[in-house]
PDB file of N, CA and C in Angstrom:
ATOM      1  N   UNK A   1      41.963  31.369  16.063  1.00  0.00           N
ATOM      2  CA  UNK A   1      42.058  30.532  14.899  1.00  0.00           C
ATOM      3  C   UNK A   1      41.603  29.117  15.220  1.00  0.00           C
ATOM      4  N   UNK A   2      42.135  28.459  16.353  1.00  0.00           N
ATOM      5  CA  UNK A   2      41.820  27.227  16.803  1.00  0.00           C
ATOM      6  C   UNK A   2      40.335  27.056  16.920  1.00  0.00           C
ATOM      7  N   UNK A   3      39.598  28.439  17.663  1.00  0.00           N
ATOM      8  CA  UNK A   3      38.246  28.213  17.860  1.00  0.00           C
ATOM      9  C   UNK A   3      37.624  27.946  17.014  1.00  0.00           C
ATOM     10  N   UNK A   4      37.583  29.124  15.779  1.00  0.00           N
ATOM     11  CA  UNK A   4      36.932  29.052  14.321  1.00  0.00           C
ATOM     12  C   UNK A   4      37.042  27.698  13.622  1.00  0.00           C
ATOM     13  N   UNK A   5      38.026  26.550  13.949  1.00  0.00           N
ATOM     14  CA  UNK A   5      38.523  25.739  13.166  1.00  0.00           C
ATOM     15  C   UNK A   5      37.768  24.487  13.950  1.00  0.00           C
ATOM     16  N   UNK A   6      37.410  24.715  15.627  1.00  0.00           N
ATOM     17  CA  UNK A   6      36.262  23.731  16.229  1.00  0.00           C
ATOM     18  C   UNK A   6      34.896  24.208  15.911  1.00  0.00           C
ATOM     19  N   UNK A   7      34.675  25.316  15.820  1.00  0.00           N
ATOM     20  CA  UNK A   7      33.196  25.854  15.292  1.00  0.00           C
ATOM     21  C   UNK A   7      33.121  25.416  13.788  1.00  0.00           C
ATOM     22  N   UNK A   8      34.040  25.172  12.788  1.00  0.00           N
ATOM     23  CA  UNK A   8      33.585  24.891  11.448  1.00  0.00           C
ATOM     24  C   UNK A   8      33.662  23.089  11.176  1.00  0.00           C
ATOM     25  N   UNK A   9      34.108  22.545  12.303  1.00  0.00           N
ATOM     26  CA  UNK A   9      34.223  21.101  12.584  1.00  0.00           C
ATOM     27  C   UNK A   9      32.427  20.940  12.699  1.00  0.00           C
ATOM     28  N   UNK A  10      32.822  21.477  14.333  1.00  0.00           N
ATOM     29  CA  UNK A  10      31.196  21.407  14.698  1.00  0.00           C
ATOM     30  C   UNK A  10      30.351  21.337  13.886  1.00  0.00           C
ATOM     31  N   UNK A  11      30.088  22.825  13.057  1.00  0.00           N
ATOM     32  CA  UNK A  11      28.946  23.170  12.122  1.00  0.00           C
ATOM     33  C   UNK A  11      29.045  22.023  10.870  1.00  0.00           C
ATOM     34  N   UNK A  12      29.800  21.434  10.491  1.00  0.00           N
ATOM     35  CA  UNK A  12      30.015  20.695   9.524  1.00  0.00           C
ATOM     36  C   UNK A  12      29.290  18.977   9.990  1.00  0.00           C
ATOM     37  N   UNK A  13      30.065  18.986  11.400  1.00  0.00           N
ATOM     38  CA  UNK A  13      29.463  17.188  11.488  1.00  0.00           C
ATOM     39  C   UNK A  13      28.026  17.533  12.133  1.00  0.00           C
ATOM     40  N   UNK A  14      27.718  18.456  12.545  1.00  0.00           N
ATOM     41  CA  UNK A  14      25.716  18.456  12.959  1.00  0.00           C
ATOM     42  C   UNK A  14      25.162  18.576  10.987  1.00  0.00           C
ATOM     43  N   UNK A  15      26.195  19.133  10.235  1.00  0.00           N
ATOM     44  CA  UNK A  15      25.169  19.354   9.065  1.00  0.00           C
ATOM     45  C   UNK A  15      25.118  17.848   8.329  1.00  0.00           C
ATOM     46  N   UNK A  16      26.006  17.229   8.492  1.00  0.00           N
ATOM     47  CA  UNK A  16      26.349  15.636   8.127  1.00  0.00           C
ATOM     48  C   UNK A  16      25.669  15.051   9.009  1.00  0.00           C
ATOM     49  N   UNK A  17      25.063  15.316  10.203  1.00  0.00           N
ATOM     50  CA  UNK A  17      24.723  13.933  11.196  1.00  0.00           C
ATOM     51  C   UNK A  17      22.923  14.713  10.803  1.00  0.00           C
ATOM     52  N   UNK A  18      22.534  15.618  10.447  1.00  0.00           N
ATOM     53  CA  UNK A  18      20.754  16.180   9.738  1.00  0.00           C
ATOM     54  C   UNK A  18      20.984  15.494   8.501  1.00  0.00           C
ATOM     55  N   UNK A  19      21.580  15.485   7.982  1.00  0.00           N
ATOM     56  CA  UNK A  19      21.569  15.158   6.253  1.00  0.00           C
ATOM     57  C   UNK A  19      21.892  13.432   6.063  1.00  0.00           C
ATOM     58  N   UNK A  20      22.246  12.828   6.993  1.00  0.00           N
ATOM     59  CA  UNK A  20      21.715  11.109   7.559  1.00  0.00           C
ATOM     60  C   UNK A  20      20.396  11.041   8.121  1.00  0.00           C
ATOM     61  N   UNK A  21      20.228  11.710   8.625  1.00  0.00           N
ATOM     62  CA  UNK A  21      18.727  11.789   9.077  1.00  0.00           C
ATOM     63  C   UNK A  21      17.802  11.817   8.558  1.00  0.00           C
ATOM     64  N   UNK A  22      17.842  12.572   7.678  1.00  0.00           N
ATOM     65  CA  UNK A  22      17.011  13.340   6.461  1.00  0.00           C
ATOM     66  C   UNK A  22      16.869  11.989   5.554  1.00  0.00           C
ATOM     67  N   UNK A  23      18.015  11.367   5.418  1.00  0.00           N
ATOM     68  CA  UNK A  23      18.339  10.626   4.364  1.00  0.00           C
ATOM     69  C   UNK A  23      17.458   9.041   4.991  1.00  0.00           C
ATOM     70  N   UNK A  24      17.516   9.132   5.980  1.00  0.00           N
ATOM     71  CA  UNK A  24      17.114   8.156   6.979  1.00  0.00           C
ATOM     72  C   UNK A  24      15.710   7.687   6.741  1.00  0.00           C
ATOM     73  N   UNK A  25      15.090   8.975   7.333  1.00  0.00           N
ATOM     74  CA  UNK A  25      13.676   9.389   7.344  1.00  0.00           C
ATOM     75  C   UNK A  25      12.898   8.883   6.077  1.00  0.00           C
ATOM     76  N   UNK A  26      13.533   9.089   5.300  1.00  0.00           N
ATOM     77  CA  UNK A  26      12.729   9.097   3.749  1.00  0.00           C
ATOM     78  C   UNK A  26      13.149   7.527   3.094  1.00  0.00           C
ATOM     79  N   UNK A  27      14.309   6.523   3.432  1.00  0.00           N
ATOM     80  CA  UNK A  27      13.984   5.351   3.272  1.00  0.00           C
ATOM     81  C   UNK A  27      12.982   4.788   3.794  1.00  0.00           C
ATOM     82  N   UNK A  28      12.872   5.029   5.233  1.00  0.00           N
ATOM     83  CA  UNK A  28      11.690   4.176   6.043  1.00  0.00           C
ATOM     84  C   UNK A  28      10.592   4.761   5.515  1.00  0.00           C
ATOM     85  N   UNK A  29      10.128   6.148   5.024  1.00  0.00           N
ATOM     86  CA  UNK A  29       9.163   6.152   4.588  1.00  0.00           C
ATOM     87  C   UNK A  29       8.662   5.273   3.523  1.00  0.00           C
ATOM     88  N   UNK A  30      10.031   5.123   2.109  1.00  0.00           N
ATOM     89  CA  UNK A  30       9.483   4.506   1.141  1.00  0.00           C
ATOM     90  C   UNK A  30       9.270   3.190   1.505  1.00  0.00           C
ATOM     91  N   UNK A  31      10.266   2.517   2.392  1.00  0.00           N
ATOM     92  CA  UNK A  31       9.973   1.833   2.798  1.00  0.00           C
ATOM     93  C   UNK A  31       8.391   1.025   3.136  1.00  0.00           C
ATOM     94  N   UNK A  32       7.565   1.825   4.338  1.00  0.00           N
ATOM     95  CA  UNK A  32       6.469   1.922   4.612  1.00  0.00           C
ATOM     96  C   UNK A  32       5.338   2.109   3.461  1.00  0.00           C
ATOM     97  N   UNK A  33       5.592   2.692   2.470  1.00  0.00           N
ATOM     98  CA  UNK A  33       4.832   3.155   1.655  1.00  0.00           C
ATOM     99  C   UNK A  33       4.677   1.628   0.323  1.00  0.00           C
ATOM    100  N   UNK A  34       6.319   1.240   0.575  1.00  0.00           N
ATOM    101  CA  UNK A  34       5.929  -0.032  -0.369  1.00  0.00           C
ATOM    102  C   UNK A  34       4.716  -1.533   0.475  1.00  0.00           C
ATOM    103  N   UNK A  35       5.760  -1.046   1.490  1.00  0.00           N
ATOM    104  CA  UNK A  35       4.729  -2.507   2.579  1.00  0.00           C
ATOM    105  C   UNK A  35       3.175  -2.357   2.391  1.00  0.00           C
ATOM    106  N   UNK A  36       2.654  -0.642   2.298  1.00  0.00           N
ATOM    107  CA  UNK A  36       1.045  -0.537   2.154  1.00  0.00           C
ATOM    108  C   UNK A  36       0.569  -0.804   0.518  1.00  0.00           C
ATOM    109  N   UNK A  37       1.821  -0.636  -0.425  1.00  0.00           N
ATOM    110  CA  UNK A  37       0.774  -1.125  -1.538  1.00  0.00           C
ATOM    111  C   UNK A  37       0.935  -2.565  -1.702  1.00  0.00           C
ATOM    112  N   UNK A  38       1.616  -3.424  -1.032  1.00  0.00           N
ATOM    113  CA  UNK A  38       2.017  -4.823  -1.509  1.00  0.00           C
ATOM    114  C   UNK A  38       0.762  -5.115  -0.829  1.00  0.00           C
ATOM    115  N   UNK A  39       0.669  -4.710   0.620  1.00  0.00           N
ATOM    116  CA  UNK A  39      -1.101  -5.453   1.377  1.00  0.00           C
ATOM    117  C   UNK A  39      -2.465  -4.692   0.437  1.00  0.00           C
ATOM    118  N   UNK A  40      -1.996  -3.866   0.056  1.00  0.00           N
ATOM    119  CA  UNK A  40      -3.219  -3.329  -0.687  1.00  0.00           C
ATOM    120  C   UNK A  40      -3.176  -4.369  -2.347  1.00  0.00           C
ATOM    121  N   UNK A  41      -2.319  -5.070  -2.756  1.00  0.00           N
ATOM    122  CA  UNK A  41      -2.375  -5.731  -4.209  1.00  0.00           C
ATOM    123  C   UNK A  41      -2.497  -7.133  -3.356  1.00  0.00           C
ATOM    124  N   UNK A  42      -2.069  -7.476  -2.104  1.00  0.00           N
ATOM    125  CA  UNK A  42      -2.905  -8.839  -2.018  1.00  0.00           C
ATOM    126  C   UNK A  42      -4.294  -8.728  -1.641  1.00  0.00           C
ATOM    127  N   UNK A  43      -5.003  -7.552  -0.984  1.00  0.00           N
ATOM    128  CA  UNK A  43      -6.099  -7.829  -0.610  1.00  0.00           C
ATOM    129  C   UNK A  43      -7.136  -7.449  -2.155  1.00  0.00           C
ATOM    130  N   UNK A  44      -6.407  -6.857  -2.994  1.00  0.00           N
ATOM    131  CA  UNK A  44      -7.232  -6.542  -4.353  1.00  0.00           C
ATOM    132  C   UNK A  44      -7.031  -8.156  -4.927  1.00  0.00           C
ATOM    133  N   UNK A  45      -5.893  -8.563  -4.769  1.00  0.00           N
ATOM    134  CA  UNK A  45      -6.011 -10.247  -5.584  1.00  0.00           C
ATOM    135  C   UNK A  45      -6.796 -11.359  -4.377  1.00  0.00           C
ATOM    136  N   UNK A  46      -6.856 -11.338  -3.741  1.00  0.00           N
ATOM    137  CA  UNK A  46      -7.959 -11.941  -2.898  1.00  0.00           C
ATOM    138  C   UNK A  46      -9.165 -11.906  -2.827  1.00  0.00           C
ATOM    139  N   UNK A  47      -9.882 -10.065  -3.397  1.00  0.00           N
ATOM    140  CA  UNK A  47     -10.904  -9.946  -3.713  1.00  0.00           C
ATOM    141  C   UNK A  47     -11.289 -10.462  -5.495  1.00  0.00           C
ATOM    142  N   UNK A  48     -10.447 -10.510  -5.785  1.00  0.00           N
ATOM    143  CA  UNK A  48     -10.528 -10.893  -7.167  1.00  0.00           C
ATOM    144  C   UNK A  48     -10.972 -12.191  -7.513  1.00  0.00           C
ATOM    145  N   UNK A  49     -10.186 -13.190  -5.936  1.00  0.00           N
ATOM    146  CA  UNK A  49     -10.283 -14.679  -6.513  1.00  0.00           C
ATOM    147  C   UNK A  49     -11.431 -14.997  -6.338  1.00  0.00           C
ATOM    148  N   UNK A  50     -11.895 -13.856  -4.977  1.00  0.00           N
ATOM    149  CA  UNK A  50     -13.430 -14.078  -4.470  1.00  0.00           C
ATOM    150  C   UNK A  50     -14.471 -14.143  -5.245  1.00  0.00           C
ATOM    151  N   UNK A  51     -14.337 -12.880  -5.889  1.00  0.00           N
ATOM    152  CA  UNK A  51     -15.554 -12.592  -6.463  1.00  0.00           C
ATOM    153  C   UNK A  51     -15.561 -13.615  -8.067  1.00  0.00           C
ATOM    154  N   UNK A  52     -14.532 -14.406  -8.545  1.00  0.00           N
ATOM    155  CA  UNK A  52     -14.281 -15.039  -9.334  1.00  0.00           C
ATOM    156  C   UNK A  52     -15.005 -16.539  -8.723  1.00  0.00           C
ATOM    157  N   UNK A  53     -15.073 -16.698  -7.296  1.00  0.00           N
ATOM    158  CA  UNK A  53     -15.788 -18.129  -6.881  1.00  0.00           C
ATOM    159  C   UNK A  53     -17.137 -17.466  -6.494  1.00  0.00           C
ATOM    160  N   UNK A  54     -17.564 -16.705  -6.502  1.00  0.00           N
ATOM    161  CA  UNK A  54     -18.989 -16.039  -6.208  1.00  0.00           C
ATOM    162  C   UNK A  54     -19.305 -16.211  -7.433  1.00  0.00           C
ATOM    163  N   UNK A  55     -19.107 -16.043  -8.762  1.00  0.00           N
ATOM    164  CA  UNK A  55     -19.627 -15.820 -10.110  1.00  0.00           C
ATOM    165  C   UNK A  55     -20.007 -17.628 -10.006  1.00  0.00           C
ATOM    166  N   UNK A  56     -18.977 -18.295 -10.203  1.00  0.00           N
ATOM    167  CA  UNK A  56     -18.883 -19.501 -10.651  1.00  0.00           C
ATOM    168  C   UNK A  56     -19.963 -20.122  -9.566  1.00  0.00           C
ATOM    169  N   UNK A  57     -20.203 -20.217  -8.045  1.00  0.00           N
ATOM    170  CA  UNK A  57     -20.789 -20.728  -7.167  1.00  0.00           C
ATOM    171  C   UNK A  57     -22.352 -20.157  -7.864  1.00  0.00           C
ATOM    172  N   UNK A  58     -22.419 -19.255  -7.973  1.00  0.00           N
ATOM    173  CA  UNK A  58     -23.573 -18.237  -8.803  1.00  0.00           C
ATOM    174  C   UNK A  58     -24.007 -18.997  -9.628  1.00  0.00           C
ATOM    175  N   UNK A  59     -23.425 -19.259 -10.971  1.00  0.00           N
ATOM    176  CA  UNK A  59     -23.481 -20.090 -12.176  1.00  0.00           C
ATOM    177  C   UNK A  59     -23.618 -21.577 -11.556  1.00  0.00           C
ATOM    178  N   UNK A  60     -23.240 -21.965 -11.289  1.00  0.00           N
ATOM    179  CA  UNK A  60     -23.992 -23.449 -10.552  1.00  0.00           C
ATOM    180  C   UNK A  60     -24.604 -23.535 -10.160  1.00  0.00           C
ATOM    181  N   UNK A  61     -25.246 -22.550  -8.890  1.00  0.00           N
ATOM    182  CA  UNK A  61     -26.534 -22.831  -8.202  1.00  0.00           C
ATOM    183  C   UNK A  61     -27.493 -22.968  -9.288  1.00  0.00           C
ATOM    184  N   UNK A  62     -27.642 -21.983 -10.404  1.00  0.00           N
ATOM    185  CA  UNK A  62     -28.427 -21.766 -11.493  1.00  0.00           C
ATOM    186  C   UNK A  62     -29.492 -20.685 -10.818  1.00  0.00           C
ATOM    187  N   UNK A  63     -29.464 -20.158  -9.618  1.00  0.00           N
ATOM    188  CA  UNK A  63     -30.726 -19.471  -9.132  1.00  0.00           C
ATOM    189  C   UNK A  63     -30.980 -18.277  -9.354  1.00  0.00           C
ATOM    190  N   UNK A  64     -29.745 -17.368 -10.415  1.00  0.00           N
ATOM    191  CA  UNK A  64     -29.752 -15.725 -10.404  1.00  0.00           C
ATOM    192  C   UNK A  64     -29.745 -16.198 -12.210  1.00  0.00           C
ATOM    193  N   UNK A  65     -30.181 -14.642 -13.192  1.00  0.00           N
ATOM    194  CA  UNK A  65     -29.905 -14.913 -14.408  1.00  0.00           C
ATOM    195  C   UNK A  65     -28.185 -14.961 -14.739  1.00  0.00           C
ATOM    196  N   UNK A  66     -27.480 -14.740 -15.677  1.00  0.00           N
ATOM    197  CA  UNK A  66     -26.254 -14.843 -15.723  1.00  0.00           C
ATOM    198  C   UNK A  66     -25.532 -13.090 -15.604  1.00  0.00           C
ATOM    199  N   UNK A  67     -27.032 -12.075 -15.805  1.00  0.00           N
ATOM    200  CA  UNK A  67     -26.417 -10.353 -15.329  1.00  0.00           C
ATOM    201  C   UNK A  67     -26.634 -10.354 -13.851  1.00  0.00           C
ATOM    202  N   UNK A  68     -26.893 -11.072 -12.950  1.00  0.00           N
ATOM    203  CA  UNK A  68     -27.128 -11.020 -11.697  1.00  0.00           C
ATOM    204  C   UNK A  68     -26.021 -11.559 -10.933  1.00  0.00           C
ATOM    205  N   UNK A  69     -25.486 -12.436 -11.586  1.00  0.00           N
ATOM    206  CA  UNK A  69     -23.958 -13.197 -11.270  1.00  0.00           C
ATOM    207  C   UNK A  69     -23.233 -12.433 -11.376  1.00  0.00           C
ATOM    208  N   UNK A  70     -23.076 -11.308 -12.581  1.00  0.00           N
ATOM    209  CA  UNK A  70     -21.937 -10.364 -12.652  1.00  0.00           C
ATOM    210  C   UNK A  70     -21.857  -9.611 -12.067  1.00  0.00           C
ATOM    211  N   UNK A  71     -23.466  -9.366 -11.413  1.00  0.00           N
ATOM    212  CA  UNK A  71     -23.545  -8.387 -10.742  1.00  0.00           C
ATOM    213  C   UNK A  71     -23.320  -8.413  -9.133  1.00  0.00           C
ATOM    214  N   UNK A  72     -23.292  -9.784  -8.705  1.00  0.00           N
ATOM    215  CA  UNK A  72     -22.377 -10.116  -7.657  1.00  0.00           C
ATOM    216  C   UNK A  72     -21.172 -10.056  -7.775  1.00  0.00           C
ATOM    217  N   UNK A  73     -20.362 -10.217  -9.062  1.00  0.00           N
ATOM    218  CA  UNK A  73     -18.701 -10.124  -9.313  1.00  0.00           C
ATOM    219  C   UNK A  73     -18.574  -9.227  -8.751  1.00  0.00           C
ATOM    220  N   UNK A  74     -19.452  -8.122  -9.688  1.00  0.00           N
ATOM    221  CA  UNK A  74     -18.746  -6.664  -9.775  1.00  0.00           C
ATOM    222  C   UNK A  74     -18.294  -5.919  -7.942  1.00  0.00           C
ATOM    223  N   UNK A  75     -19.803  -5.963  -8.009  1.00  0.00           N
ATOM    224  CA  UNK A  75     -19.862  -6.053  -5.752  1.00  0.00           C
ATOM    225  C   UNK A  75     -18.825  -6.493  -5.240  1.00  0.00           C
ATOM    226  N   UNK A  76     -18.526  -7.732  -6.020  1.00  0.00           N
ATOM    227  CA  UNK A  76     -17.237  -8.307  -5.002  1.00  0.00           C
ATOM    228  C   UNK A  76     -16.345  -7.579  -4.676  1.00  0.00           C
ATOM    229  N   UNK A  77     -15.546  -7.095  -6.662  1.00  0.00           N
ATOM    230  CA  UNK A  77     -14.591  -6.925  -6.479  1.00  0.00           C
ATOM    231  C   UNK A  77     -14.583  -5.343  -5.875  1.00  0.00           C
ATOM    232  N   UNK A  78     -15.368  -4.697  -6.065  1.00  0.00           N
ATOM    233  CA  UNK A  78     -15.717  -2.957  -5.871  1.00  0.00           C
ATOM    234  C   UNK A  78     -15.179  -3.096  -3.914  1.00  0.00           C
ATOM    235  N   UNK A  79     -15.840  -4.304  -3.447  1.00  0.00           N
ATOM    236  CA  UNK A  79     -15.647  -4.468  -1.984  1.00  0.00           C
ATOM    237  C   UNK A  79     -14.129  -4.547  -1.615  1.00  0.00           C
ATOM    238  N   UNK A  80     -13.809  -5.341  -2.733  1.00  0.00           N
ATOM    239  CA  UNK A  80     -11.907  -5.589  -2.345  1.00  0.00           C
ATOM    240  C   UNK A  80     -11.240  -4.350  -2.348  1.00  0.00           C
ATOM    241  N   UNK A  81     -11.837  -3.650  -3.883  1.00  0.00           N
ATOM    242  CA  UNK A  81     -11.051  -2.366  -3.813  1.00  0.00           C
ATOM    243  C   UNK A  81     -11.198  -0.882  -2.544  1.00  0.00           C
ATOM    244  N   UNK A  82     -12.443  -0.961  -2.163  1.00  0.00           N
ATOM    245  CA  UNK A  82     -12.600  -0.606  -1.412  1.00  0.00           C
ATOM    246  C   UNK A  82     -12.264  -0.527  -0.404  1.00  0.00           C
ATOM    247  N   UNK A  83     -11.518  -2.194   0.052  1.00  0.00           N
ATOM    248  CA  UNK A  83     -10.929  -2.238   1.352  1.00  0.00           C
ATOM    249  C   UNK A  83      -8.822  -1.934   0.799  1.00  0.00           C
ATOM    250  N   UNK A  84      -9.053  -2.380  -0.712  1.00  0.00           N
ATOM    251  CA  UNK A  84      -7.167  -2.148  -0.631  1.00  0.00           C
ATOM    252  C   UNK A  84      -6.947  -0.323  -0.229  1.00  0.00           C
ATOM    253  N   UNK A  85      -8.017   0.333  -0.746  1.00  0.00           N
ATOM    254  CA  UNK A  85      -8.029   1.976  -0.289  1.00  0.00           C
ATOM    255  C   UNK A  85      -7.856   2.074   0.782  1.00  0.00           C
ATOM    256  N   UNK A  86      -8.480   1.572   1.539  1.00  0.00           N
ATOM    257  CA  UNK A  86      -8.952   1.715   2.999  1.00  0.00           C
ATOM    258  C   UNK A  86      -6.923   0.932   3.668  1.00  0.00           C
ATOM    259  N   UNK A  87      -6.230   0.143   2.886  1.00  0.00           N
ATOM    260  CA  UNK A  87      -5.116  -0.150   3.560  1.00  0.00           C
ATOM    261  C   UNK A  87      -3.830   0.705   3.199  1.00  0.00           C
ATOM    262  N   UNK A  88      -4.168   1.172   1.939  1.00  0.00           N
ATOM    263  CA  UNK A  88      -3.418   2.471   1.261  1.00  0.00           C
ATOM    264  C   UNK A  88      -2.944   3.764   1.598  1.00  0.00           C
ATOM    265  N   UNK A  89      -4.791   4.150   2.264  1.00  0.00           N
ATOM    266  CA  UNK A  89      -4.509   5.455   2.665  1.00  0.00           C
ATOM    267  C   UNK A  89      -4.832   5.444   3.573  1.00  0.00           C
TER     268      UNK A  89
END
């Protein structure tokens, strides 16, 4: 009787000390998973501001028409997104 009553102890605190674990595991993941989209939304707003002073530097020089400027925006920002992917996944 005594034994059965340390074997159902046992089996009980290993199933409680997996099921912290478990529980463990999957904060730090979300964890991790928030830290990669926060660097992935600053490097998309960084590419954003960029390609927002590329248009305008564009438009001042006066040397491209005004679809050639956008068409540096667009590049820009396609580049930012490109790299927030690249920090994502």
């Amino acid at each position: 009787m005594i034994e059965s009553r340390i074997g159902f102890w046992s089996r009980t605190g290993g199933m409680l000390v997996a099921a912290g674990l478990v529980a463990l595991s999957g904060a730090a993941l979300a964890t991790e998973q928030s830290q990669q989209r926060q660097q992935g939304r600053d490097v998309n707003q960084a590419a954003k501001q960029d390609a927002r002073s590329t248009k305008v530097d564009c438009r001042a020089e006066n040397n491209q028409s005004n679809a050639e400027c956008r068409q540096d925006k667009r590049d820009t920002k396609q580049d930012g997104q490109q790299e927030k992917r690249d920090v994502k996944y």
